[in-house]
N, C-alpha and C. Protein backbone atom coordinates (compact mmCIF):
# COMPACT_ATOMS: atom_id res chain seq x y z
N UNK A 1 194.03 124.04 -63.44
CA UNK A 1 193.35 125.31 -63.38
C UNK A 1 194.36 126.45 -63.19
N UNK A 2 195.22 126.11 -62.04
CA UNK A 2 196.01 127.13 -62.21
C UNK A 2 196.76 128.02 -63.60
N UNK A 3 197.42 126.79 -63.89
CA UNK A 3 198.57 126.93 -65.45
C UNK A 3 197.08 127.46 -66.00
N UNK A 4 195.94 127.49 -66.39
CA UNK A 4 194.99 127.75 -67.31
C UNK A 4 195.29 129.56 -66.88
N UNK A 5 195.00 129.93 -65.41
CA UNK A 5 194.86 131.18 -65.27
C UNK A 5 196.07 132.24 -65.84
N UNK A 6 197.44 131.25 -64.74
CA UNK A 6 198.83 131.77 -65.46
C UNK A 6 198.93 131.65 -67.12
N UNK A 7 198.02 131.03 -67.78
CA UNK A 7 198.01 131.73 -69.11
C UNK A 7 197.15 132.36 -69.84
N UNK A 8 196.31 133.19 -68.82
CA UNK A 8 195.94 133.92 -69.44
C UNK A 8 194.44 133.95 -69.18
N UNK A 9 194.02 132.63 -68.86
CA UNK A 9 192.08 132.43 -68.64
C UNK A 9 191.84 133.57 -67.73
N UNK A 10 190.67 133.69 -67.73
CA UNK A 10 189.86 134.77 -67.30
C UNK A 10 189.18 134.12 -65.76
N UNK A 11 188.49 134.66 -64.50
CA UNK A 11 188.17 133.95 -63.93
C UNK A 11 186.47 133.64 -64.18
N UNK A 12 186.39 134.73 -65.39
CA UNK A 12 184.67 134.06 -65.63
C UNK A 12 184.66 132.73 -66.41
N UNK A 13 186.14 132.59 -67.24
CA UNK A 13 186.23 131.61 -67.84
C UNK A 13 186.34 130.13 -67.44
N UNK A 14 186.91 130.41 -66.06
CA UNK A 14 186.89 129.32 -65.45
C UNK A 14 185.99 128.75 -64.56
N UNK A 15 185.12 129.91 -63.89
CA UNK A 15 183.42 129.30 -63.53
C UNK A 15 182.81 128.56 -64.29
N UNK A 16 182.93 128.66 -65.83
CA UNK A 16 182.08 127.82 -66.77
C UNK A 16 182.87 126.66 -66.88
N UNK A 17 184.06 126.90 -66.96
CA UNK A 17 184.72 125.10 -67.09
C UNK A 17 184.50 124.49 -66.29
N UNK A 18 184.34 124.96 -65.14
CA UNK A 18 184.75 123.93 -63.91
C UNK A 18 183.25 123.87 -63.19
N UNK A 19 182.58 125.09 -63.74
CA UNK A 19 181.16 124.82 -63.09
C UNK A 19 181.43 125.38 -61.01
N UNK A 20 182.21 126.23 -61.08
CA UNK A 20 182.65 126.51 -60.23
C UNK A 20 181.71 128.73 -59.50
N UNK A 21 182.16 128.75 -58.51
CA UNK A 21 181.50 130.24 -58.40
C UNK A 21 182.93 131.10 -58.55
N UNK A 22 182.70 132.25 -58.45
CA UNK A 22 184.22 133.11 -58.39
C UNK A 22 184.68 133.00 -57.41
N UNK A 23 184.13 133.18 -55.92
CA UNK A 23 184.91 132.72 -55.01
C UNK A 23 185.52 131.74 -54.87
N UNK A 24 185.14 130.39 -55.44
CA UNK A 24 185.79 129.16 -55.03
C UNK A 24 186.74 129.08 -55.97
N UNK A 25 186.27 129.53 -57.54
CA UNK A 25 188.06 129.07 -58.52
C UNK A 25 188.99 130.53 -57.27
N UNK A 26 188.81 131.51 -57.09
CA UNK A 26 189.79 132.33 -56.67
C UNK A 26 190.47 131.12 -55.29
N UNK A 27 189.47 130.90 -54.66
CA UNK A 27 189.84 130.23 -53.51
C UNK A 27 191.35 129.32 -53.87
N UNK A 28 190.85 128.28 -54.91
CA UNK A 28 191.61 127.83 -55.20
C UNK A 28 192.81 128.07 -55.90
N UNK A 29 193.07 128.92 -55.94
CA UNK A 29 194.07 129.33 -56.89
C UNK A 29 194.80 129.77 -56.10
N UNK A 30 194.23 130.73 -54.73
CA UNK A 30 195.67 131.30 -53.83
C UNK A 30 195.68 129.65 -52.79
N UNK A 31 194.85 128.54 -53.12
CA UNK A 31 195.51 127.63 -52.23
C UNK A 31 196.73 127.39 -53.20
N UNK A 32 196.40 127.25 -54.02
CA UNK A 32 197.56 126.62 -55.34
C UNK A 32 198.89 127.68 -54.93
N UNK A 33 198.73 128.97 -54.47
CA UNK A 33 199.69 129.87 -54.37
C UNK A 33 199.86 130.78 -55.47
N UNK A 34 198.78 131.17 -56.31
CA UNK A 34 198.96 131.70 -57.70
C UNK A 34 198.96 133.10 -57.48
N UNK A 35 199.31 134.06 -57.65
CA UNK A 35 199.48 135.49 -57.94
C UNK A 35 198.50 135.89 -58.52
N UNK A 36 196.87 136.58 -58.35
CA UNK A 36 195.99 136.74 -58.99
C UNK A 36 196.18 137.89 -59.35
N UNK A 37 195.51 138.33 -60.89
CA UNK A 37 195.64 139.79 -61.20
C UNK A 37 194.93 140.53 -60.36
N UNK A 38 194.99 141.66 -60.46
CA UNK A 38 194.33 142.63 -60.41
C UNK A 38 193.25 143.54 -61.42
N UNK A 39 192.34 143.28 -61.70
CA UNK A 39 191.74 144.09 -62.73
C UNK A 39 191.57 145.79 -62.05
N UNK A 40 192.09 147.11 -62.66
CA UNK A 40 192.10 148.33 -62.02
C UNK A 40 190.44 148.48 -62.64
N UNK A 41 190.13 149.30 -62.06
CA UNK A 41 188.53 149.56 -62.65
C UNK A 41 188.59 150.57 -63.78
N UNK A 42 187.31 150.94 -64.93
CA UNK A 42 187.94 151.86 -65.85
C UNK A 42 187.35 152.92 -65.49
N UNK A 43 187.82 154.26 -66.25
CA UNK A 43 187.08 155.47 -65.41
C UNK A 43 185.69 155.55 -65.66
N UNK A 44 185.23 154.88 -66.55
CA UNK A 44 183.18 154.59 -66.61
C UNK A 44 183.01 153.98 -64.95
N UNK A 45 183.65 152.87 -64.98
CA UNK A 45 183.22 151.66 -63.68
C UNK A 45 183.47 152.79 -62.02
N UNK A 46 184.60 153.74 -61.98
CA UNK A 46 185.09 154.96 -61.07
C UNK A 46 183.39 155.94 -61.12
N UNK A 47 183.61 156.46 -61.90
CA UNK A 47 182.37 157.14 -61.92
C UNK A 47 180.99 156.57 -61.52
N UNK A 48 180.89 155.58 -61.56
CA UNK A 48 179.71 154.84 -61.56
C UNK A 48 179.64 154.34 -60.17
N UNK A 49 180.65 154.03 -59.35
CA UNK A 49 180.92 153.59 -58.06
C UNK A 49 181.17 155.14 -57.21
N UNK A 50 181.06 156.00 -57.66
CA UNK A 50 181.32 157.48 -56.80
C UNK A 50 179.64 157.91 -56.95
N UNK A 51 179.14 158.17 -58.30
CA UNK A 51 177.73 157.80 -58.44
C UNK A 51 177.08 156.92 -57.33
N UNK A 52 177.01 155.76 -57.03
CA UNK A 52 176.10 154.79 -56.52
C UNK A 52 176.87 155.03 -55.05
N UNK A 53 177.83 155.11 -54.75
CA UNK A 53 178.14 155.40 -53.32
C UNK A 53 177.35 156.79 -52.95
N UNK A 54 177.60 158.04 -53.46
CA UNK A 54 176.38 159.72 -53.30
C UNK A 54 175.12 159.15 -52.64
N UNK A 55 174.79 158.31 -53.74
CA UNK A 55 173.33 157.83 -53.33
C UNK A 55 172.83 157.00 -52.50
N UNK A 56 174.01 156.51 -51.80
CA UNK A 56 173.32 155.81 -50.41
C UNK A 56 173.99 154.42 -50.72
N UNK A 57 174.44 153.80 -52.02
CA UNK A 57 175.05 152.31 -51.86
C UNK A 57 175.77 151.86 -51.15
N UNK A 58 175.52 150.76 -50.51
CA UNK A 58 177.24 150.44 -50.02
C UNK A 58 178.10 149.78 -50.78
N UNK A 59 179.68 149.75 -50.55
CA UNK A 59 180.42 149.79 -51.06
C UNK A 59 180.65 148.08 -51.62
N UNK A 60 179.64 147.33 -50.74
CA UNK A 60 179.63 145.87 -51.20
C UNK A 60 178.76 145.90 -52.72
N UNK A 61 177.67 146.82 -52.43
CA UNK A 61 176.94 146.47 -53.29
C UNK A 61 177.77 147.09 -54.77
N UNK A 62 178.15 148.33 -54.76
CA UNK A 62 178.86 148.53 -56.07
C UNK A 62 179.95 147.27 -56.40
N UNK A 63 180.50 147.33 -55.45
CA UNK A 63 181.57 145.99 -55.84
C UNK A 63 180.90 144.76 -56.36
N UNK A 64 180.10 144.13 -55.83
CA UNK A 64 179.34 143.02 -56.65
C UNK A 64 178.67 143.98 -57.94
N UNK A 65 178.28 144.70 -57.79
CA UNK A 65 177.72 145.46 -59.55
C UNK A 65 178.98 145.61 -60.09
N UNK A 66 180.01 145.58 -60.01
CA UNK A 66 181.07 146.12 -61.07
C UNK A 66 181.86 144.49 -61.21
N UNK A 67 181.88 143.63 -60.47
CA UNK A 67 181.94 142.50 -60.33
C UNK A 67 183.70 142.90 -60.09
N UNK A 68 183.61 143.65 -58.77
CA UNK A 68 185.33 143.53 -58.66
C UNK A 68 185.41 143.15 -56.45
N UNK A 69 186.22 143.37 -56.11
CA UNK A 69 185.76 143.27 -54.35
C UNK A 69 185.93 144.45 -54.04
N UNK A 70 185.35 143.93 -52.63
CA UNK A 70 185.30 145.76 -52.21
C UNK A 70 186.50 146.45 -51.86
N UNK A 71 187.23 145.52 -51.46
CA UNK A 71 188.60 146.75 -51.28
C UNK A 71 188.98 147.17 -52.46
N UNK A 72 188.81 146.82 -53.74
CA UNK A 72 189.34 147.40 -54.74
C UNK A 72 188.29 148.89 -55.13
N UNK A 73 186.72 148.27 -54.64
CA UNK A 73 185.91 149.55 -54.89
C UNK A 73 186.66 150.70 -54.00
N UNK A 74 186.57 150.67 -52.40
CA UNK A 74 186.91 151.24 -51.27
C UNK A 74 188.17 151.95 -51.68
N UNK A 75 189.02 151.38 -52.00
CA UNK A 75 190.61 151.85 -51.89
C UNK A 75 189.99 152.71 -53.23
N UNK A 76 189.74 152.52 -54.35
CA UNK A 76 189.61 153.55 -55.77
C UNK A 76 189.14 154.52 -54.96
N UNK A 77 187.47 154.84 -53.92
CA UNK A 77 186.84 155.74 -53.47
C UNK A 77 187.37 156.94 -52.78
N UNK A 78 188.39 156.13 -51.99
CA UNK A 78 189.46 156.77 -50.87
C UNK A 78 190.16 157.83 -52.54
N UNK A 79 190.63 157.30 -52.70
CA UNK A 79 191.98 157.69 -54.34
C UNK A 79 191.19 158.79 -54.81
N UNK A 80 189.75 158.48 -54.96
CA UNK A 80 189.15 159.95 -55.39
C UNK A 80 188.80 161.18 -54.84
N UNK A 81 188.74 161.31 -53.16
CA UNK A 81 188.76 161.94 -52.65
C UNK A 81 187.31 161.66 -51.77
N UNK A 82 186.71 160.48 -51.90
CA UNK A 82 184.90 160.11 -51.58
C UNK A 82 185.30 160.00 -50.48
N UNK A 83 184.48 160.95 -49.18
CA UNK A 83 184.41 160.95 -47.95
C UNK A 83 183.90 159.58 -47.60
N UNK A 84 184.16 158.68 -47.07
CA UNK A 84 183.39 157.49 -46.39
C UNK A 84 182.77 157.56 -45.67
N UNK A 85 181.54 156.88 -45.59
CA UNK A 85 180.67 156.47 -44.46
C UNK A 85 181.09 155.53 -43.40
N UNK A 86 180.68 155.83 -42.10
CA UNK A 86 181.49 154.84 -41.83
C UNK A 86 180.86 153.43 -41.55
N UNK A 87 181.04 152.15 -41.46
CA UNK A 87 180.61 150.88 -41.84
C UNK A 87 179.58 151.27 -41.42
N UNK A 88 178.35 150.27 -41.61
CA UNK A 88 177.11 150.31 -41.13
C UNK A 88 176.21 151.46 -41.05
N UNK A 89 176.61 152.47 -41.52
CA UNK A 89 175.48 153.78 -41.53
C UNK A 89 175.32 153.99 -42.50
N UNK A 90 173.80 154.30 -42.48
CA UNK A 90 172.81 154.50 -43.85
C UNK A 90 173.15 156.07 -44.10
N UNK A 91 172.23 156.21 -45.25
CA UNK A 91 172.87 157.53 -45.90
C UNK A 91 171.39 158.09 -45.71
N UNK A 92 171.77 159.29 -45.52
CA UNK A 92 171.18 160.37 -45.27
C UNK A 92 170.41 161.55 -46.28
């Protein structure tokens, strides 16, 4: 699995081979010690996560809708200038 990723597989690609969830091929892969990419988000997926955060989302939930984690949502939000809520408080 690893060598599959280091060349190139995708990790949706490898849920279907292995019949696996995303967490667990990822799991496995930093047991393996593998260097996972990073996918950056595109400026549709930015907009859309500054969008759904305004409106009260939390930052888990855009992240599972954009299918990336949340620190990658969080850290983009911060980068744009999106005031944070802070954990656990609903929006107003």
């Amino acid at each position: 699995m690893a060598s599959e990723y280091e060349a190139g597989a995708t990790t949706p690609s490898l849920c279907e081979t292995y019949g696996l969830s995303k967490t667990g091929i990822l799991r496995l892969l930093r047991d393996e010690g593998v260097e996972l990419r990073r996918r950056p988000l595109t400026s549709d997926q930015v907009e859309l996560a500054k969008k759904m955060y305004e409106h009260g989302h939390p930052i888990a939930a855009i992240a599972t809708r954009l299918d990336t984690s949340y620190n990658n949502v969080r850290q983009r939000l911060i980068k744009e200038g999106v005031q944070l809520r802070p954990r656990g408080s609903s929006y107003d």
